[in-house]
C-alpha atoms as a PDB file:
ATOM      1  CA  UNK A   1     -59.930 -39.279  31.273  1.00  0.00           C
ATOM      2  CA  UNK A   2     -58.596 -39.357  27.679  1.00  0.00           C
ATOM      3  CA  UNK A   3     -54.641 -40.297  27.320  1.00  0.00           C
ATOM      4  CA  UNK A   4     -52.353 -38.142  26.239  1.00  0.00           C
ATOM      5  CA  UNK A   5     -51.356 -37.148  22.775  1.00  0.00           C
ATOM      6  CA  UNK A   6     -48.027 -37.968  21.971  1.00  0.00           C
ATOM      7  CA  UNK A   7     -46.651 -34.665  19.988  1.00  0.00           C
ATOM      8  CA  UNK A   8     -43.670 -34.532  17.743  1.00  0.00           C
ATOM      9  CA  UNK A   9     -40.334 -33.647  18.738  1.00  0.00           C
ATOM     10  CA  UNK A  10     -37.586 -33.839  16.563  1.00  0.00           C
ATOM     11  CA  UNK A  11     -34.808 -36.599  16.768  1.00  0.00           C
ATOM     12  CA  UNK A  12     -32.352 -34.161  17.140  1.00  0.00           C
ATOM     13  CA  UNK A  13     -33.853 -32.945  20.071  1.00  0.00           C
ATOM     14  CA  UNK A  14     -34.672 -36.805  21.231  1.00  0.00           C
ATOM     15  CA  UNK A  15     -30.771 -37.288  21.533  1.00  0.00           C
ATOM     16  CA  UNK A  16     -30.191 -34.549  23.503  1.00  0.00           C
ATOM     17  CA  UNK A  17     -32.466 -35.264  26.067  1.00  0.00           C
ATOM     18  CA  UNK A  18     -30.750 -38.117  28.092  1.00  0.00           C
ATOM     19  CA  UNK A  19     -28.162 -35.707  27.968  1.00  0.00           C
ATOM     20  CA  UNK A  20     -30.049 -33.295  29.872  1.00  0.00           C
ATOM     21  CA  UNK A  21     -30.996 -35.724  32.002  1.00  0.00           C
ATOM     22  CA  UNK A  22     -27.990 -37.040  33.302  1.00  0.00           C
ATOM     23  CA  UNK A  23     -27.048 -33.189  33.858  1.00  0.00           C
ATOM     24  CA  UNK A  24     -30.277 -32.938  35.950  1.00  0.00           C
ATOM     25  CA  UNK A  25     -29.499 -36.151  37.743  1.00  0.00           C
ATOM     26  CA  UNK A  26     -26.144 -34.586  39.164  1.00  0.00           C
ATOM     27  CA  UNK A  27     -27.862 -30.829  40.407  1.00  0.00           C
ATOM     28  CA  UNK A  28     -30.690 -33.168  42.028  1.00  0.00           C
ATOM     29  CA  UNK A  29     -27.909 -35.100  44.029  1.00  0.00           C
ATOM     30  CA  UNK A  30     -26.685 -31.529  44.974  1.00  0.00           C
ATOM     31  CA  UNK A  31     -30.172 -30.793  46.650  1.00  0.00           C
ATOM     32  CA  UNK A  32     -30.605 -28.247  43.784  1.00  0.00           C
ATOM     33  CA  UNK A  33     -33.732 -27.167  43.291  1.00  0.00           C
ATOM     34  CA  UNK A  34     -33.620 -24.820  40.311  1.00  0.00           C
ATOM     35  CA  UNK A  35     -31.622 -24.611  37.208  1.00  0.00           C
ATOM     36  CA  UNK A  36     -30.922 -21.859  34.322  1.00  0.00           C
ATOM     37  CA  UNK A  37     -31.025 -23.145  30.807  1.00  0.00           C
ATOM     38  CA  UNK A  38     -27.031 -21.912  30.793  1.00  0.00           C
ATOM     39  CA  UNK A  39     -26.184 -24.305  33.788  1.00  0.00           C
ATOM     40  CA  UNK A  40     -28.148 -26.820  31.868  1.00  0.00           C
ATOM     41  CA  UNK A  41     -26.771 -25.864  28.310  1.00  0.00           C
ATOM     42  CA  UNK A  42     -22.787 -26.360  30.296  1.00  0.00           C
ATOM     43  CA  UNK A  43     -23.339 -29.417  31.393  1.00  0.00           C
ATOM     44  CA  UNK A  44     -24.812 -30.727  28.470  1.00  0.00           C
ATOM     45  CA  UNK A  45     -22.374 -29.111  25.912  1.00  0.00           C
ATOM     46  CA  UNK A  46     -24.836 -27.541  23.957  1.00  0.00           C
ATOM     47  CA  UNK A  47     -25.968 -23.474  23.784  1.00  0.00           C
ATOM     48  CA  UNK A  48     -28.455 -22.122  26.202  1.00  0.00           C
ATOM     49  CA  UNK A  49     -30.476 -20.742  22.956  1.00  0.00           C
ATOM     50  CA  UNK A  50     -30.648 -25.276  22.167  1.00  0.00           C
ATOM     51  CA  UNK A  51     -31.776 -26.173  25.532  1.00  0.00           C
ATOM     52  CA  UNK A  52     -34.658 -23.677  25.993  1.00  0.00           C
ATOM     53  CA  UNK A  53     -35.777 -24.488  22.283  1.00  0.00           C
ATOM     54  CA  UNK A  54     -35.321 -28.537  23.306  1.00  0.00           C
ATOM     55  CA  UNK A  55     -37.342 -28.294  26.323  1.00  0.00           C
ATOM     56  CA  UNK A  56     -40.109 -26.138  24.788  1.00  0.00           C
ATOM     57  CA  UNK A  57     -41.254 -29.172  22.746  1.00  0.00           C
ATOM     58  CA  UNK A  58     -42.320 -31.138  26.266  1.00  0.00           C
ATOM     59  CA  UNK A  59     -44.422 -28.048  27.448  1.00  0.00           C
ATOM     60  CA  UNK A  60     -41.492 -26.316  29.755  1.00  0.00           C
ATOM     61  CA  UNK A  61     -40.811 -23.066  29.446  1.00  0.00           C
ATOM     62  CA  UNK A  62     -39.038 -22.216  33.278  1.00  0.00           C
ATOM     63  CA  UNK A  63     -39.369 -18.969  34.679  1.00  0.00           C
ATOM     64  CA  UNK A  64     -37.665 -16.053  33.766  1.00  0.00           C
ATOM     65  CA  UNK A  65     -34.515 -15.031  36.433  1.00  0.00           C
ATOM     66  CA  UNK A  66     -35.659 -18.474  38.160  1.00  0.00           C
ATOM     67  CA  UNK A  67     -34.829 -21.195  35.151  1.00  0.00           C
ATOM     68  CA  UNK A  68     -36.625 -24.249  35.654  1.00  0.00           C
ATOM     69  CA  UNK A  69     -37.596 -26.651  38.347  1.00  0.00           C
ATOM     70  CA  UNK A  70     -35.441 -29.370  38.115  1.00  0.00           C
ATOM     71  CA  UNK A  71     -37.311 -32.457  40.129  1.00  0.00           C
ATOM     72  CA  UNK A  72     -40.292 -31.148  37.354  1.00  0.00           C
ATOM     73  CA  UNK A  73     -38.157 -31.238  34.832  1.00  0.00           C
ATOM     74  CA  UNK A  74     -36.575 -34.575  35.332  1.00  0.00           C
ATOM     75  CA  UNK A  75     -40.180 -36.057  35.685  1.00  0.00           C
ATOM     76  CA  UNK A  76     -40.978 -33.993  31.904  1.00  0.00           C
ATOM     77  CA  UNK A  77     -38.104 -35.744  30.507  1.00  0.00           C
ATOM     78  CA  UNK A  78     -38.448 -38.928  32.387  1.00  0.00           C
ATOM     79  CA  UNK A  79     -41.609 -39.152  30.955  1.00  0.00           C
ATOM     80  CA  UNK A  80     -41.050 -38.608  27.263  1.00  0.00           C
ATOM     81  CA  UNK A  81     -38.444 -40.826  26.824  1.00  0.00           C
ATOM     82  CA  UNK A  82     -40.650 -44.183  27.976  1.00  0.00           C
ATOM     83  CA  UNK A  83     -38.809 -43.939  31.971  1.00  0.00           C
ATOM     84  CA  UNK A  84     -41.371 -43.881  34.006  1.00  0.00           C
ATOM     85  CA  UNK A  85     -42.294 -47.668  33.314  1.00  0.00           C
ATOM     86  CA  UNK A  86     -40.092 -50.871  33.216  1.00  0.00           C
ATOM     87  CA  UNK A  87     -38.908 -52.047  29.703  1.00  0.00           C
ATOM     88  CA  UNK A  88     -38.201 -55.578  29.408  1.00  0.00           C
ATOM     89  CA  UNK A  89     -34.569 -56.770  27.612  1.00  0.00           C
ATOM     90  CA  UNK A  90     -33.756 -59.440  26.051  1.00  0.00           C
ATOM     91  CA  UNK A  91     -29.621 -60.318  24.947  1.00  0.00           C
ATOM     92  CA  UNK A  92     -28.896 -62.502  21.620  1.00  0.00           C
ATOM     93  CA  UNK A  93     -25.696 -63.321  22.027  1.00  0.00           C
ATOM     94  CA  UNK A  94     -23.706 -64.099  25.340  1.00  0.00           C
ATOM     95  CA  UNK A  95     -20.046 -63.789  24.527  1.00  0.00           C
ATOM     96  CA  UNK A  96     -17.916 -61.619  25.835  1.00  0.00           C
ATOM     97  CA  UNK A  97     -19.741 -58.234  25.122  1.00  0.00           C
ATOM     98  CA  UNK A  98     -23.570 -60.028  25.498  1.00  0.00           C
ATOM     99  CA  UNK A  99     -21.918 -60.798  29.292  1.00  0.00           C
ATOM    100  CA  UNK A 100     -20.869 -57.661  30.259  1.00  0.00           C
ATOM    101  CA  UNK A 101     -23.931 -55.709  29.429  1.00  0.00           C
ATOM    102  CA  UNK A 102     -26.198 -58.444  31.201  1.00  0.00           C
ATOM    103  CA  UNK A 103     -24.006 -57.768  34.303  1.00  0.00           C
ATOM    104  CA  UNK A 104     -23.853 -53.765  33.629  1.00  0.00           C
ATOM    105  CA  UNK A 105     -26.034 -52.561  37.084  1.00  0.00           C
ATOM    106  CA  UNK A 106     -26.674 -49.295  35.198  1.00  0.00           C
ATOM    107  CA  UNK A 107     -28.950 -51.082  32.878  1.00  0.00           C
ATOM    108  CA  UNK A 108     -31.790 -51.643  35.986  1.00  0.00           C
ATOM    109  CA  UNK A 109     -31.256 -48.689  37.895  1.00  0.00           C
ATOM    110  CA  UNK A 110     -32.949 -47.092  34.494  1.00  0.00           C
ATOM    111  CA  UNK A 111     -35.728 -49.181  33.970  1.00  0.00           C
ATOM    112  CA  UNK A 112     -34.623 -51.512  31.563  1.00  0.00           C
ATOM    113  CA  UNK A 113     -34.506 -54.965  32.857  1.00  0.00           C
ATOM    114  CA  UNK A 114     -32.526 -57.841  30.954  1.00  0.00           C
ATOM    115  CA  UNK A 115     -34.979 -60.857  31.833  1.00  0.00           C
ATOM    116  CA  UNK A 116     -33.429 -62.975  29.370  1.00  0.00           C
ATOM    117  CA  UNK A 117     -30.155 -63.955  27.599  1.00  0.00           C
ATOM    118  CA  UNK A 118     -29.965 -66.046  24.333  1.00  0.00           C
ATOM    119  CA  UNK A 119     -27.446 -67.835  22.209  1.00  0.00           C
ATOM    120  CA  UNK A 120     -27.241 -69.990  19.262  1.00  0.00           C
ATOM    121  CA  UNK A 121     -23.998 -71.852  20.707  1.00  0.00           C
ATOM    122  CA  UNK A 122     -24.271 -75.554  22.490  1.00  0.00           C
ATOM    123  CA  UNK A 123     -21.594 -74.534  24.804  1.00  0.00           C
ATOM    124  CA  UNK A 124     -23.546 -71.646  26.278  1.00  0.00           C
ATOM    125  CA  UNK A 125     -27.011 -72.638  26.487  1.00  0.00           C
ATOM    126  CA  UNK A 126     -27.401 -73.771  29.819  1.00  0.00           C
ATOM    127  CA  UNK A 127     -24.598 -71.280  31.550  1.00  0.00           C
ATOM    128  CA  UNK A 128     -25.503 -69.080  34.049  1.00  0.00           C
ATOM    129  CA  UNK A 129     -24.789 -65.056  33.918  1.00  0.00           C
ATOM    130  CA  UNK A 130     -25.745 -64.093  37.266  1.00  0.00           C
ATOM    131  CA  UNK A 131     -29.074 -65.073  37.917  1.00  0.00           C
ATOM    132  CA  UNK A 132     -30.156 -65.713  34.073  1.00  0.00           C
ATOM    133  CA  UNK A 133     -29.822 -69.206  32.728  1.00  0.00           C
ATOM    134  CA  UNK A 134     -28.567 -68.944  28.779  1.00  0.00           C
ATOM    135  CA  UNK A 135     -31.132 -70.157  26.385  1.00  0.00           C
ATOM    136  CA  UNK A 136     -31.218 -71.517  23.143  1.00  0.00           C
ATOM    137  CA  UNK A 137     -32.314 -68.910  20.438  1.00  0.00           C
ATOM    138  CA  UNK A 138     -34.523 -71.377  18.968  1.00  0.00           C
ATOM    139  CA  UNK A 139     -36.898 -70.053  21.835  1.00  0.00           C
ATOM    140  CA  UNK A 140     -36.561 -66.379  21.444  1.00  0.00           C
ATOM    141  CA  UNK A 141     -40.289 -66.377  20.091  1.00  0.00           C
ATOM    142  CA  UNK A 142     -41.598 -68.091  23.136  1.00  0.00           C
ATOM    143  CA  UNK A 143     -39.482 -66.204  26.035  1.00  0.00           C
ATOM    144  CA  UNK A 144     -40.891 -62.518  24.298  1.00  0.00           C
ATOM    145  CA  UNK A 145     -44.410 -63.709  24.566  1.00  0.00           C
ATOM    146  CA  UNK A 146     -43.701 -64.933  28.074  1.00  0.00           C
ATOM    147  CA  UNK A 147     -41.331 -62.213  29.247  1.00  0.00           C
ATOM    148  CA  UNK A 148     -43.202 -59.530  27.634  1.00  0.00           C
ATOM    149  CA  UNK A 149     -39.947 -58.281  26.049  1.00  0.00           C
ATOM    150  CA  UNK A 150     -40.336 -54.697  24.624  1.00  0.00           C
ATOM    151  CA  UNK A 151     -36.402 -54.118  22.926  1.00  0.00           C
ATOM    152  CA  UNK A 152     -34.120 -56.641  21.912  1.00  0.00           C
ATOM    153  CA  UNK A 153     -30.003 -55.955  22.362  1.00  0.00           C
ATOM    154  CA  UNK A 154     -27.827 -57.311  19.753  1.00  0.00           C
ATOM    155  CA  UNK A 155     -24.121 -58.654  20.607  1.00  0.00           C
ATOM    156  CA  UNK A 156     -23.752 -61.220  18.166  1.00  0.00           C
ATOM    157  CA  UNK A 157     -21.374 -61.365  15.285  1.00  0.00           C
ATOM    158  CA  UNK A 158     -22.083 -59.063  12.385  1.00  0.00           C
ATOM    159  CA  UNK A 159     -22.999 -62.711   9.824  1.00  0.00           C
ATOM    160  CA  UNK A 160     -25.626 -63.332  12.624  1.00  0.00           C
ATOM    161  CA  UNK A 161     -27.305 -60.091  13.161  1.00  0.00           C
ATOM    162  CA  UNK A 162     -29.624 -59.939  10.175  1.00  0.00           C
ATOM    163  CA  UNK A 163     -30.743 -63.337  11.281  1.00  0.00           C
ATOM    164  CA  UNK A 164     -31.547 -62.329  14.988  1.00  0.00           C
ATOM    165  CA  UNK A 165     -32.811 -58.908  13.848  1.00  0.00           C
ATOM    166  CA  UNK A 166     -35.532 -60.621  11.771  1.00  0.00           C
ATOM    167  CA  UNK A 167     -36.414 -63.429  14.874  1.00  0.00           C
ATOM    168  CA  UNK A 168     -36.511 -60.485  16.822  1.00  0.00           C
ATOM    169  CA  UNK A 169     -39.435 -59.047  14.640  1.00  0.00           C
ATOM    170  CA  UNK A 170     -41.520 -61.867  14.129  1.00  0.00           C
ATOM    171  CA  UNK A 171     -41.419 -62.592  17.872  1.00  0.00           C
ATOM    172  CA  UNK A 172     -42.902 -58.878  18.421  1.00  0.00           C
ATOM    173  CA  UNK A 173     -39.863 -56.738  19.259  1.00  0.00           C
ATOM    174  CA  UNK A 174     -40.149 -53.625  17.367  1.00  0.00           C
ATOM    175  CA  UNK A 175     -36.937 -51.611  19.230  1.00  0.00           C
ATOM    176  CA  UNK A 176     -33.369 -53.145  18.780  1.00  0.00           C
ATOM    177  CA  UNK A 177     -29.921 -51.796  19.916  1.00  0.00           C
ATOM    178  CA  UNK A 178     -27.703 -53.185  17.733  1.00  0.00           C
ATOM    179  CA  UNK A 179     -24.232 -53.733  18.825  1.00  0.00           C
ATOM    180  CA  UNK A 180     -23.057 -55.859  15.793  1.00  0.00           C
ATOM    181  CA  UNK A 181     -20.997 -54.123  12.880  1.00  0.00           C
ATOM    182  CA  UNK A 182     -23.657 -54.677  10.210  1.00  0.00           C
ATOM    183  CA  UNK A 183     -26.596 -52.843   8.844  1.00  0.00           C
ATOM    184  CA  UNK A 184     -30.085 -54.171   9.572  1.00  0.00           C
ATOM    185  CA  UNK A 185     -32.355 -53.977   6.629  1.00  0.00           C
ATOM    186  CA  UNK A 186     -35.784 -54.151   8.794  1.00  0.00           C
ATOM    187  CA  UNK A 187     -39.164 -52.432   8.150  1.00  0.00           C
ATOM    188  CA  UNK A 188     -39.399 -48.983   8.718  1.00  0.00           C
ATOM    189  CA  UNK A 189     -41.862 -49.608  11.993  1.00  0.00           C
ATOM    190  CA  UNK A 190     -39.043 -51.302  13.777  1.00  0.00           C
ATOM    191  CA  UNK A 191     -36.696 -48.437  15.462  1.00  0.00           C
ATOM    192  CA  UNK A 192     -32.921 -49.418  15.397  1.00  0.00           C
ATOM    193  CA  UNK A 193     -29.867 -47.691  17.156  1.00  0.00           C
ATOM    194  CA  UNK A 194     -26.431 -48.998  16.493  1.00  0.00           C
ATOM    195  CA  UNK A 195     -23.823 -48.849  18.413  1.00  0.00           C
ATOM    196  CA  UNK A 196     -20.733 -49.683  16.432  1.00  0.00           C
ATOM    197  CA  UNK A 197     -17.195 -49.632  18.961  1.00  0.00           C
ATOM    198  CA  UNK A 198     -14.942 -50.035  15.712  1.00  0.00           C
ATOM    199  CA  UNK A 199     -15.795 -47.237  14.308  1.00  0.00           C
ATOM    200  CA  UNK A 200     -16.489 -45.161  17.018  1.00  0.00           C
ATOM    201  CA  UNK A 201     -12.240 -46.114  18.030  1.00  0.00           C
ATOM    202  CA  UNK A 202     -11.040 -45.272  14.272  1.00  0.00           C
ATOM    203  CA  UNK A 203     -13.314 -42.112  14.165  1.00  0.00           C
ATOM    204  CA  UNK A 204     -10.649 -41.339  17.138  1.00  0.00           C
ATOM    205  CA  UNK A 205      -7.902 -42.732  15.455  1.00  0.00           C
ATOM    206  CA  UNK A 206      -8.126 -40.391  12.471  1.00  0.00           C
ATOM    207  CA  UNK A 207      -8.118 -37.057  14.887  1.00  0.00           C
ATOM    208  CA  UNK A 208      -5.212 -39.065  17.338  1.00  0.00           C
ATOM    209  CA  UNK A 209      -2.955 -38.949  13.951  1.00  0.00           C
ATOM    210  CA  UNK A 210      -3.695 -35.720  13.439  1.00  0.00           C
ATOM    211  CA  UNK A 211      -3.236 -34.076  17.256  1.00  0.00           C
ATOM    212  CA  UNK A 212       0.309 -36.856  16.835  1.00  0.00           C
ATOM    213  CA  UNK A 213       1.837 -35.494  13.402  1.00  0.00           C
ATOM    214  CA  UNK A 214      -0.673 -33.407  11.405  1.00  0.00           C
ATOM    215  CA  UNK A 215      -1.594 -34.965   7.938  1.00  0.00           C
ATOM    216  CA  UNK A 216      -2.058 -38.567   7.504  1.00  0.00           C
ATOM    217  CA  UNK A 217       0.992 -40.815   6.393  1.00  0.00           C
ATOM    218  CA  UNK A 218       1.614 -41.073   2.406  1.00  0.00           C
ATOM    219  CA  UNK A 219       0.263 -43.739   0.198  1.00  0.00           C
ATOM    220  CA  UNK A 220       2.413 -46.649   0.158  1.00  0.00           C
ATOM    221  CA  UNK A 221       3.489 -48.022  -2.836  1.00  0.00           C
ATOM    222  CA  UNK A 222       1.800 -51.502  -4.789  1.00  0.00           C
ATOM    223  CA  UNK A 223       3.743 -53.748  -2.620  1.00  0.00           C
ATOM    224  CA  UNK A 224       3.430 -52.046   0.566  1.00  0.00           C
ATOM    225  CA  UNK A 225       0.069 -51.512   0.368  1.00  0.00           C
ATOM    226  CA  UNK A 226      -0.280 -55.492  -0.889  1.00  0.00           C
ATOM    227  CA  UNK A 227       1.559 -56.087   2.782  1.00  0.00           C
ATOM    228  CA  UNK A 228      -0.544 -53.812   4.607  1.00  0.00           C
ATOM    229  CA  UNK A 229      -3.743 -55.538   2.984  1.00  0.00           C
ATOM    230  CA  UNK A 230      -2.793 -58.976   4.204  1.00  0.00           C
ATOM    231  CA  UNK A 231      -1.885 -57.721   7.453  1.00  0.00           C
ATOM    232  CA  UNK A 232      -5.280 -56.566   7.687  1.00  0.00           C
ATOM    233  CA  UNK A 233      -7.176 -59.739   6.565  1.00  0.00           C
ATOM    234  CA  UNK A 234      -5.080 -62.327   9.216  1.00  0.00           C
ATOM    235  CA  UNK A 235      -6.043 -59.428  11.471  1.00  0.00           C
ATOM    236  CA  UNK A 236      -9.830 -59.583  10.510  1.00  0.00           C
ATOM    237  CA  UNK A 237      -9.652 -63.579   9.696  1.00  0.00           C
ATOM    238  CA  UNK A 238      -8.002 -64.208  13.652  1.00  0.00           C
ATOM    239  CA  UNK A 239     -11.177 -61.757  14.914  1.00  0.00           C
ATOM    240  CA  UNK A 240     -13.824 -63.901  12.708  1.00  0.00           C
ATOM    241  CA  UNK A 241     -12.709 -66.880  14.098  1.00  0.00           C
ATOM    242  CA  UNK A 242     -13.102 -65.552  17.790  1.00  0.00           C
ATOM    243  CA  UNK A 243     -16.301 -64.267  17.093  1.00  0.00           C
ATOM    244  CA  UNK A 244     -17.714 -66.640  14.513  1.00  0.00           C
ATOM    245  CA  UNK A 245     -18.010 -64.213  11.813  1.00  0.00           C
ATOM    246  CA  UNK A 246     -15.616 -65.761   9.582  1.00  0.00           C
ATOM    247  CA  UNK A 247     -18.009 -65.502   6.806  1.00  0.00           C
ATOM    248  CA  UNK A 248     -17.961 -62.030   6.974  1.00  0.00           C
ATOM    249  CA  UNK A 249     -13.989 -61.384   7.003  1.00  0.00           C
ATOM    250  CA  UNK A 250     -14.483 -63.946   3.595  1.00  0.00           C
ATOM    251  CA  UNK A 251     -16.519 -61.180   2.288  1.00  0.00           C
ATOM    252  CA  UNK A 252     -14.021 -58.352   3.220  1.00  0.00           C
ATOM    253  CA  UNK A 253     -11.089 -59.804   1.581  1.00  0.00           C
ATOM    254  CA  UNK A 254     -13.146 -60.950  -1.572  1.00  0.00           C
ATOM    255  CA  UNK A 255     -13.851 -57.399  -1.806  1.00  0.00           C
ATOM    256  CA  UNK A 256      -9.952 -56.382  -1.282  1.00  0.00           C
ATOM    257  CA  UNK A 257      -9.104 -58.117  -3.934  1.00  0.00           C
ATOM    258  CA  UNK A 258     -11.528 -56.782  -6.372  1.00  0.00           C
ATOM    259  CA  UNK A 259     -11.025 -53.211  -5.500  1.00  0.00           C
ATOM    260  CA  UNK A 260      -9.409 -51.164  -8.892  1.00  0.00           C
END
């Protein structure tokens, strides 16, 4: 029997369909056997006119005044996005964030295992995090091969992350989630997603000043806006030193003081 041809669908459409599958997660707890591409369009905050387009790219069209079968549909969708199979994670970096998504249950329950956690730090090789033991990142080449790893998670500090990115790569991994606030300048066969929490929070800061007074404050004056500059950079120096990105918060004020 030949394999399948994977076909094209567009990215656009690639983002949307987790969406639609959480949606058809929740109806399929409900013991609901059908859906219309409206219910499916509300719950994923897109138009119906989106949905039926989306889901014509795996094949599904759904029946007209029926919709579409939704323990079919969840396998179609399953299946295009890699979920029918286990994909093996590794973590670089096991602070604070590294720790909480290698004890996030949600992670499993999906198909994506973390089988190992890694670190550069003395202090943390060696710790446990539940039932992984912390290794040294100076082995990251050896646990892929042995682990089989198929995506790499970033949670290191942003100085690091081109490092790991590229250790990553040589060891085999060709799909990283980035979590650090840096671009990664890798080959265009590696697939990156970033997820950046900064600016995700000051993305919701600029509408939150808005919904609280309308326009944005005025421009301070020379002096103010000296103040407000090196408020910033003991802000960013105290987080680099947490974090061990101090080289990067070097960078950032270097830059500050430069700027016309």
């Amino acid at each position: 029997m030949s394999a399948r041809v994977p076909h094209r669908i567009p990215e656009a459409t690639v983002a949307r369909l987790p969406v639609y599958l959480r949606g058809l997660l929740q109806v399929a707890e409900a013991k609901t056997t059908t859906i219309s591409s409206e219910r499916l369009a509300e719950l994923a905050g897109v138009n119906a006119a989106k949905v039926r387009k989306d889901l014509s790219f795996l094949g599904s069209y759904g029946t007209r005044g029926v919709g579409y079968d939704v323990e079919y549909l969840l396998y179609q969708i399953s299946r295009e996005l890699g979920l029918t199979q286990d994909w093996p994670v590794v973590i670089v970096g096991v602070g604070n964030l590294g720790q909480a998504l290698a004890k996030y249950g949600g992670f499993e329950a999906r198909g994506f295992t973390v089988v190992a956690l890694v670190d550069a730090h003395p202090q943390r090789v060696g710790e446990k995090v539940g039932d992984l033991v912390i290794r040294h990142v100076d082995e990251l080449s050896a646990i892929v091969a042995a682990e089989r790893i198929a995506i790499g998670i970033i949670a290191t500090p942003a100085s690091a992350a081109q490092d790991v990115a590229e250790r990553l790569v040589a060891a085999g991994v060709t799909s990283i989630l980035n979590f650090a606030p840096a671009r990664l300048d890798l080959a265009d066969h590696v697939s990156v997603r970033k997820v950046d929490l900064s600016t995700e929070l000051q993305i919701l800061s600029f509408y939150q000043q808005r919904q609280d007074g309308g326009a944005a404050p005025p421009m301070p004056g020379p002096e103010a806006a000296a103040e407000q500059v090196a408020l910033a950079w003991r802000s960013e120096r105290g987080l680099a030193r947490r974090t061990g990105g101090e080289d990067a918060a070097s960078d950032k004020l270097s830059a500050m003081r430069t700027a016309p």
